[in-house]
C-alpha atoms as a PDB file:
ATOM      1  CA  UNK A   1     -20.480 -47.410 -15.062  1.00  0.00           C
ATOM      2  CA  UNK A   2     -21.621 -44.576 -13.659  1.00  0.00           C
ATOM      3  CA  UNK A   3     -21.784 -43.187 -10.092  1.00  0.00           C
ATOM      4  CA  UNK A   4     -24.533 -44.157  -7.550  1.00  0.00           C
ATOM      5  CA  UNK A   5     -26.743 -41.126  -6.769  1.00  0.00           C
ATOM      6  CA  UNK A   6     -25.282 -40.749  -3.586  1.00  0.00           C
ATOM      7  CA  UNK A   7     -21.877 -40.029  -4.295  1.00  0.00           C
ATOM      8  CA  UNK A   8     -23.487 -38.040  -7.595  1.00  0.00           C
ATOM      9  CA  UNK A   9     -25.099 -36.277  -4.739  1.00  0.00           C
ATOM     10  CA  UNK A  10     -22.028 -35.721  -2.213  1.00  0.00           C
ATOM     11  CA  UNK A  11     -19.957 -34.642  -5.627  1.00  0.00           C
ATOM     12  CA  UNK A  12     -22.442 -32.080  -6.470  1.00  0.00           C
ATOM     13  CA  UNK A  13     -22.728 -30.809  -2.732  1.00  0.00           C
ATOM     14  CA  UNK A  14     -18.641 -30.668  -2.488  1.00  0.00           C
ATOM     15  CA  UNK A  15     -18.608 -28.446  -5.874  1.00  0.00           C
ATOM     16  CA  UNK A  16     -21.253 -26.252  -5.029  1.00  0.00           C
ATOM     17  CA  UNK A  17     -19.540 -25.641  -0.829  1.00  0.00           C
ATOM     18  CA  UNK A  18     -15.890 -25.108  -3.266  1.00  0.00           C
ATOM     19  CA  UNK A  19     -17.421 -22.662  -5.748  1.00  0.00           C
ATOM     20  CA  UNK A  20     -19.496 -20.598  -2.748  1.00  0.00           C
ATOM     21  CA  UNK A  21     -16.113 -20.666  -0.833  1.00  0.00           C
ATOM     22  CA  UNK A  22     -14.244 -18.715  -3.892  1.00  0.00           C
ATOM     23  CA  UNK A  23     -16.873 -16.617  -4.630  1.00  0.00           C
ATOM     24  CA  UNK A  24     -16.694 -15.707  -0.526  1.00  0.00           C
ATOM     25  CA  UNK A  25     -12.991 -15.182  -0.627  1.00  0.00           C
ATOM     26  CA  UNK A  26     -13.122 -13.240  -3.989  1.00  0.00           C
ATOM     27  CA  UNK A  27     -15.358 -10.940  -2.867  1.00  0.00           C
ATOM     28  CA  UNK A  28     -13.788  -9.998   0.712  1.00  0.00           C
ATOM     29  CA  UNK A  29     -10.894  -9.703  -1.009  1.00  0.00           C
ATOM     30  CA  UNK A  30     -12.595  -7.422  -3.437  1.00  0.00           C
ATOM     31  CA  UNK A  31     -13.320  -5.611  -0.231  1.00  0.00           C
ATOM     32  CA  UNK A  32     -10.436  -5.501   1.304  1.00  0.00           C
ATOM     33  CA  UNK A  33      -8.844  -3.890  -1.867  1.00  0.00           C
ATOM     34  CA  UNK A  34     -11.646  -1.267  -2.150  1.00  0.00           C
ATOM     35  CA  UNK A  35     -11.488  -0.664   1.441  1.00  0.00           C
ATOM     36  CA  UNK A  36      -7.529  -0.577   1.510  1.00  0.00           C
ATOM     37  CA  UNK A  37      -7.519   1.780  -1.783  1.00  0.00           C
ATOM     38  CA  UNK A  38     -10.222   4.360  -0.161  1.00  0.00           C
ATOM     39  CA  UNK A  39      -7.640   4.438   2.725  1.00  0.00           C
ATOM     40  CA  UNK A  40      -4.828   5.357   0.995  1.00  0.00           C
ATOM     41  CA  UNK A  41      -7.269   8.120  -0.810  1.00  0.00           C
ATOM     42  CA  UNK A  42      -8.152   9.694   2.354  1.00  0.00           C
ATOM     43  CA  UNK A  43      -4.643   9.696   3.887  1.00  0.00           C
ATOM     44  CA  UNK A  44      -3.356  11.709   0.932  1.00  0.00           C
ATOM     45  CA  UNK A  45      -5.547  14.157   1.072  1.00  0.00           C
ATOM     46  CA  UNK A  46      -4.296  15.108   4.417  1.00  0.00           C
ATOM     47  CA  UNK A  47      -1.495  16.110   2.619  1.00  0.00           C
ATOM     48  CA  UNK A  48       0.364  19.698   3.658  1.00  0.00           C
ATOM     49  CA  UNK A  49       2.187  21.866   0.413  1.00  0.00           C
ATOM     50  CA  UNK A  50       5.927  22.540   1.056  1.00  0.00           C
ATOM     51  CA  UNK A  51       7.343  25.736  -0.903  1.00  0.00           C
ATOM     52  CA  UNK A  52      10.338  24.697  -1.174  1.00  0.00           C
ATOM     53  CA  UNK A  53       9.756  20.861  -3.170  1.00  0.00           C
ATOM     54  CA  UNK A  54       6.919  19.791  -5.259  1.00  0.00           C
ATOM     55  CA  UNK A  55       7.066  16.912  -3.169  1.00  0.00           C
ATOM     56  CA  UNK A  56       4.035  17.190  -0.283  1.00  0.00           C
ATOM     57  CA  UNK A  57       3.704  16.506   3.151  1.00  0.00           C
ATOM     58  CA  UNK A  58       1.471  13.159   2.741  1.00  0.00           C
ATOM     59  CA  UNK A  59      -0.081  10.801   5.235  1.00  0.00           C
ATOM     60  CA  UNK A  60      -1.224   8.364   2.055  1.00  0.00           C
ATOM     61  CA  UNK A  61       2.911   6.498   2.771  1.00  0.00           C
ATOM     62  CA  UNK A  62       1.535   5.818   5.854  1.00  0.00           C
ATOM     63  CA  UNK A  63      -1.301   4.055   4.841  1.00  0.00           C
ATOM     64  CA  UNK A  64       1.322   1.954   2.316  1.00  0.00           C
ATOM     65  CA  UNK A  65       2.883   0.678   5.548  1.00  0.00           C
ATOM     66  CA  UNK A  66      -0.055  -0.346   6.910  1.00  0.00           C
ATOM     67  CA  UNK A  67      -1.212  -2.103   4.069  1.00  0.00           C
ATOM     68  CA  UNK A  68       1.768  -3.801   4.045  1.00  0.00           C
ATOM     69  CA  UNK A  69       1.740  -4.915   7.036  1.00  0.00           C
ATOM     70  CA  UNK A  70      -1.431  -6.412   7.464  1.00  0.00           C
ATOM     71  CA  UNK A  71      -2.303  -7.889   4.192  1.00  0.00           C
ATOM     72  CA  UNK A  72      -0.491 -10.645   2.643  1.00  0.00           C
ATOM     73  CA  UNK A  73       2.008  -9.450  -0.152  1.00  0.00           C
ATOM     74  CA  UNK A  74      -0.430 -10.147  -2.913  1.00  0.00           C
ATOM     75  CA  UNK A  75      -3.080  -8.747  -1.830  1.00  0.00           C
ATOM     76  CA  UNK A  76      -1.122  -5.365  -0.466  1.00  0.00           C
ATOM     77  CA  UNK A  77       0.176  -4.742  -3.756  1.00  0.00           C
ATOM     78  CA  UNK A  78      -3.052  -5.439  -5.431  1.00  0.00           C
ATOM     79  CA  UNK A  79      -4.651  -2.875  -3.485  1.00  0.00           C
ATOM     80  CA  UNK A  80      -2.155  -0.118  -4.306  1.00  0.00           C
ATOM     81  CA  UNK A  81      -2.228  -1.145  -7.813  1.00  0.00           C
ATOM     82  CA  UNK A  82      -6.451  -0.800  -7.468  1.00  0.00           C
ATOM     83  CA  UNK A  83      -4.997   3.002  -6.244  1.00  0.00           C
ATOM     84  CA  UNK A  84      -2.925   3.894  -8.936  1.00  0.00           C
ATOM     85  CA  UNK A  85      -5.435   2.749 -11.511  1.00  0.00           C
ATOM     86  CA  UNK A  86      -8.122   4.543  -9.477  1.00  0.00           C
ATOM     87  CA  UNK A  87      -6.033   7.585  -9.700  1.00  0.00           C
ATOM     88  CA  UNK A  88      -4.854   7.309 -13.465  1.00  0.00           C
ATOM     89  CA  UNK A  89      -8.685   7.184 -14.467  1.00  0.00           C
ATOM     90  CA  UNK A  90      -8.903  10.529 -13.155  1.00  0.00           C
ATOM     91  CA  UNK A  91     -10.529   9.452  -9.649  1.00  0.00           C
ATOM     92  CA  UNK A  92      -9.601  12.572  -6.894  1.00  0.00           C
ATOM     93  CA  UNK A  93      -7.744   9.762  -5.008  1.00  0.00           C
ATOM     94  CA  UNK A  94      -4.448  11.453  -5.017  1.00  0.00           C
ATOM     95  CA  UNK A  95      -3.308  14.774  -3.105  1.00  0.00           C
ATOM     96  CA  UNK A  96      -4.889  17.266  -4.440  1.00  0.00           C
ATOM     97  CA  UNK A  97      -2.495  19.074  -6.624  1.00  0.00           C
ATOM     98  CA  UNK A  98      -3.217  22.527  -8.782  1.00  0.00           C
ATOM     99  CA  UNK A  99      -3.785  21.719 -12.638  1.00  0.00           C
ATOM    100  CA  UNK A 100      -3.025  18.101 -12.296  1.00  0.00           C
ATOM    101  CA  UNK A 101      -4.791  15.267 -12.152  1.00  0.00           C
ATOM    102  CA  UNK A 102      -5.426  11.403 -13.059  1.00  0.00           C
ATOM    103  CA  UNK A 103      -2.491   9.980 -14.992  1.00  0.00           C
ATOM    104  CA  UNK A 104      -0.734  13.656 -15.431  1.00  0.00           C
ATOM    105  CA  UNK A 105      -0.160  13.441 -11.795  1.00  0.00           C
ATOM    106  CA  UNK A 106       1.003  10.102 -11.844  1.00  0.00           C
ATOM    107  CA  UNK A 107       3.938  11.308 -14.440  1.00  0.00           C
ATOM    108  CA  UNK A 108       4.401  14.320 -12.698  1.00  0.00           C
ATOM    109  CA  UNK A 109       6.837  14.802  -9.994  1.00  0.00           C
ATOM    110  CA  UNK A 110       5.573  12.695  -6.954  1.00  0.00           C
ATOM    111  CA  UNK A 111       4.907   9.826  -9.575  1.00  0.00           C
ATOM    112  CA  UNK A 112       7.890   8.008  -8.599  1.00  0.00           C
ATOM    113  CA  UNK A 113       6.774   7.597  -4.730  1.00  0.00           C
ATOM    114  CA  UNK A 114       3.172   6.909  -6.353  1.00  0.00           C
ATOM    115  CA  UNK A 115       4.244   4.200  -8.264  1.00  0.00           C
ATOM    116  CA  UNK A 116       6.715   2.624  -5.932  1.00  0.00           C
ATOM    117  CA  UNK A 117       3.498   2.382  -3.601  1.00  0.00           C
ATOM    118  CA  UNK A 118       2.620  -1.621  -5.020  1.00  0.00           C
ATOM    119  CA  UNK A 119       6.245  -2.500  -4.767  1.00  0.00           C
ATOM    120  CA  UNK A 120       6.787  -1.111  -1.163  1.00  0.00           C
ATOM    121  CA  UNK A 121       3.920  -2.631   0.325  1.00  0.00           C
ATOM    122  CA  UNK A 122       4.370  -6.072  -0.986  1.00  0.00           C
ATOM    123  CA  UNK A 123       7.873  -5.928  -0.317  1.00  0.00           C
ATOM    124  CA  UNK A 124       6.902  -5.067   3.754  1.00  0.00           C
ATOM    125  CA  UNK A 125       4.043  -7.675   3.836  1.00  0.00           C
ATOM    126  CA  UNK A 126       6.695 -10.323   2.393  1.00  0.00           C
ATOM    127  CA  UNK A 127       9.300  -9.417   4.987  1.00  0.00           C
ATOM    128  CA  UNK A 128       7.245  -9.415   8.052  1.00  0.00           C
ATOM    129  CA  UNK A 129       5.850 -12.921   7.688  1.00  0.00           C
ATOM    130  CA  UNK A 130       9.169 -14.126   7.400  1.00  0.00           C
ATOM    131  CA  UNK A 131      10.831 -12.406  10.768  1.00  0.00           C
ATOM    132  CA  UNK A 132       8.014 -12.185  12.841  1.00  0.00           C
ATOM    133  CA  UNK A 133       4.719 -10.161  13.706  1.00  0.00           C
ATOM    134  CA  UNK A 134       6.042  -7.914  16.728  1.00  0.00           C
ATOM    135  CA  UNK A 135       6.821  -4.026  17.072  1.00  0.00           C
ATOM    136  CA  UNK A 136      10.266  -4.615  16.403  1.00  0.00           C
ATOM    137  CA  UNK A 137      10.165  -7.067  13.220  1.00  0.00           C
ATOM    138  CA  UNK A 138       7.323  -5.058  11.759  1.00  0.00           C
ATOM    139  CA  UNK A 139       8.936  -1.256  12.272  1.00  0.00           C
ATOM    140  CA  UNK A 140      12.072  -2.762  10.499  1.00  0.00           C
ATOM    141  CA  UNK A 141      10.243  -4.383   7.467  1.00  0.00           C
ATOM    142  CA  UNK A 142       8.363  -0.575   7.399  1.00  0.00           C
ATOM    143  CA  UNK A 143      11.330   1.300   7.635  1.00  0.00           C
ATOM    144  CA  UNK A 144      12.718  -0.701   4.494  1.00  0.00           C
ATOM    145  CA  UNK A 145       9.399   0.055   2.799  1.00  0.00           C
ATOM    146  CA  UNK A 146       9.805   3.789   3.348  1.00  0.00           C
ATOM    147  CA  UNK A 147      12.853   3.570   2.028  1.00  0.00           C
ATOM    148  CA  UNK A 148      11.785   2.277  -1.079  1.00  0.00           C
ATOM    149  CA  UNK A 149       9.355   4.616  -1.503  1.00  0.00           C
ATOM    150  CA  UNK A 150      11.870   7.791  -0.471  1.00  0.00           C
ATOM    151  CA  UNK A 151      14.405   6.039  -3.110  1.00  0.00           C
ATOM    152  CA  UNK A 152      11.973   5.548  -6.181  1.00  0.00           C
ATOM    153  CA  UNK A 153      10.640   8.571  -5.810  1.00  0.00           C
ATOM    154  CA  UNK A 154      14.110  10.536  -5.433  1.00  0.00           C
ATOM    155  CA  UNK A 155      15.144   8.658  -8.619  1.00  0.00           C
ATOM    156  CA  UNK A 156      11.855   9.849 -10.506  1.00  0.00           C
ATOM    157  CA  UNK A 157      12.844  13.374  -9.407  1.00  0.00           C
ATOM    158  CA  UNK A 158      15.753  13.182 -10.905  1.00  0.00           C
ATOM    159  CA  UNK A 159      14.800  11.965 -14.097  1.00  0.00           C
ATOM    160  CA  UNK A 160      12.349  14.904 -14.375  1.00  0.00           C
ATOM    161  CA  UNK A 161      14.630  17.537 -12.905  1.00  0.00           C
ATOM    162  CA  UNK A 162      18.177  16.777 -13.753  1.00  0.00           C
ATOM    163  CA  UNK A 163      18.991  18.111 -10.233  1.00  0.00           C
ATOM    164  CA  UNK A 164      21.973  17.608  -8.232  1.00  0.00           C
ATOM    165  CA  UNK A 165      22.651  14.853  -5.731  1.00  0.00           C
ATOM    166  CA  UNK A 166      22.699  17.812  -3.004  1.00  0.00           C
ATOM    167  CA  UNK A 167      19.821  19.593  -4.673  1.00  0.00           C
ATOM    168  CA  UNK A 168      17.800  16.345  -4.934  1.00  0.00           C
ATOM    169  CA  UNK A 169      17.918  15.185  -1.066  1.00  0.00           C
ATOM    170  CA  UNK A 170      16.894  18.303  -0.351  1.00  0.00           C
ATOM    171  CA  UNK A 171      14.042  18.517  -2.436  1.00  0.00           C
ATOM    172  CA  UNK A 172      12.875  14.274  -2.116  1.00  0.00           C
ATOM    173  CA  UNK A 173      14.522  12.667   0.898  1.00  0.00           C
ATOM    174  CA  UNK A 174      15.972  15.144   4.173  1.00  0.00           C
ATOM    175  CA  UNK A 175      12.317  16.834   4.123  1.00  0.00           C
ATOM    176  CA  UNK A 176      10.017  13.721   4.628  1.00  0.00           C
ATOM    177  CA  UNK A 177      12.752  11.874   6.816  1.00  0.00           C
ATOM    178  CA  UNK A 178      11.216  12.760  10.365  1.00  0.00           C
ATOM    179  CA  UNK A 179       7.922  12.610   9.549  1.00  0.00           C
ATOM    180  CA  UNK A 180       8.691   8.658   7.797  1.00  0.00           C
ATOM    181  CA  UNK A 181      10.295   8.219  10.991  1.00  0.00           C
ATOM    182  CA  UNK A 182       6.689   9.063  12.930  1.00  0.00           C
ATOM    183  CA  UNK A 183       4.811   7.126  10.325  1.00  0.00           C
ATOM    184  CA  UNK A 184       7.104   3.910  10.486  1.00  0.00           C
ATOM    185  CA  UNK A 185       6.723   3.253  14.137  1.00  0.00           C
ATOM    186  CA  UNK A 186       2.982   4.097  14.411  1.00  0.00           C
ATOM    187  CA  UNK A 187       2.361   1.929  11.012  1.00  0.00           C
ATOM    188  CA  UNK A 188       4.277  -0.636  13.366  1.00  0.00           C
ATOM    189  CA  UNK A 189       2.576   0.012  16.564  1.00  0.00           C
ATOM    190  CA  UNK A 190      -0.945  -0.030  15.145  1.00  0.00           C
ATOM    191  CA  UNK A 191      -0.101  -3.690  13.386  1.00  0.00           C
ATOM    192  CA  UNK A 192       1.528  -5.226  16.475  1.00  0.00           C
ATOM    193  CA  UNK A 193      -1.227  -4.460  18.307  1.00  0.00           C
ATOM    194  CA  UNK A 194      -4.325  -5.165  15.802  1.00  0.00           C
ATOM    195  CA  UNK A 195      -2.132  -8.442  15.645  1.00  0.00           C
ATOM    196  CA  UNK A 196      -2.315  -9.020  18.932  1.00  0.00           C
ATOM    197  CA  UNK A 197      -6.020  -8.326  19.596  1.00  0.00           C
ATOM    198  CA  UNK A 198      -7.324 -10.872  16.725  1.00  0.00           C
ATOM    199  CA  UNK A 199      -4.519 -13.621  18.691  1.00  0.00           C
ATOM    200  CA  UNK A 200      -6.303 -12.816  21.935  1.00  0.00           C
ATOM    201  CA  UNK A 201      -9.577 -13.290  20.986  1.00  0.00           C
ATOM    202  CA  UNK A 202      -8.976 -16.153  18.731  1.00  0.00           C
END
């Protein structure tokens, strides 16, 4: 037997408020990628050439933290993976870099921090819904996120150079280490405190 017309009707209505609902949340979170991604992009152009490494000054980890911290693990490392693809199809997304550019850069020596990017921010996002959304829980879950990216790309270097262990935290670790430090507890400050702005005004 089939359905009366009314609950045909309500059926119908209940698919059609389901389906607009996805589409809604697909596309902000289309958004928030695109908009997250474009971040990173500008942050790593402000990017300052050390002589002494091939490894720049970069503001794009900061944005990684950020990310991480605001977005929800899946949707953090989807929008560093948006960067990296962004990048490796030759977009000007990462810092700018003499002779190299789209997925040469990505293999060349600062690949290893680039690619650690998706793995970092989830990793953050993950950890600070689980201990808490404060300055304190949220610098920590950074800090680890830095460190991920410092590691990876450390270990890339080393693949690529065949340089000591001395040699190597010279060139990928002890220069970035104050400047993480800075980027770590403003990453946490600006999150604790966007956090507590949307709780305050519902």
């Amino acid at each position: 037997m089939s359905k009366p017309i009314s609950a045909q009707l309500v059926s119908g209505n209940a698919h059609a408020a389901t389906t607009a609902t996805r589409s809604s949340a697909w596309l902000r979170s289309t958004g928030v990628v695109l908009a997250g991604s474009a971040l990173v992009a500008v942050c790593a152009h402000l990017a300052l050439p050390l002589y002494f490494t091939p490894v720049p000054l970069s503001l794009a980890p900061f944005a990684v933290l950020v990310i991480g911290l605001l977005l929800s693990p899946r949707l953090a490392a989807s929008t560093l993976g948006a960067y990296l693809l962004e990048g490796a199809l030759g977009l000007p997304v990462f810092s700018p870099t003499p002779a190299i550019a789209g997925l040469a850069h990505l293999l060349g020596p600062t690949g290893g921090y680039l690619l650690s990017y998706p793995v970092a921010a989830a990793l953050i996002a993950y950890l600070v819904r689980r201990t808490g959304r404060g300055f304190a829980p949220a610098f920590l879950s950074a800090a680890l996120g830095s460190l991920v990216i410092l590691t990876c790309g450390a270990l890339w270097l080393a693949a690529l150079t065949h340089a000591s262990l001395p040699s190597l935290f010279t060139l990928a670790v002890l220069p970035f280490l104050p400047g993480d430090v800075l980027k770590v507890a403003a990453a946490a400050w600006l999150a604790a405190g966007w956090i507590h702005l949307r709780r305050r005004n519902g």
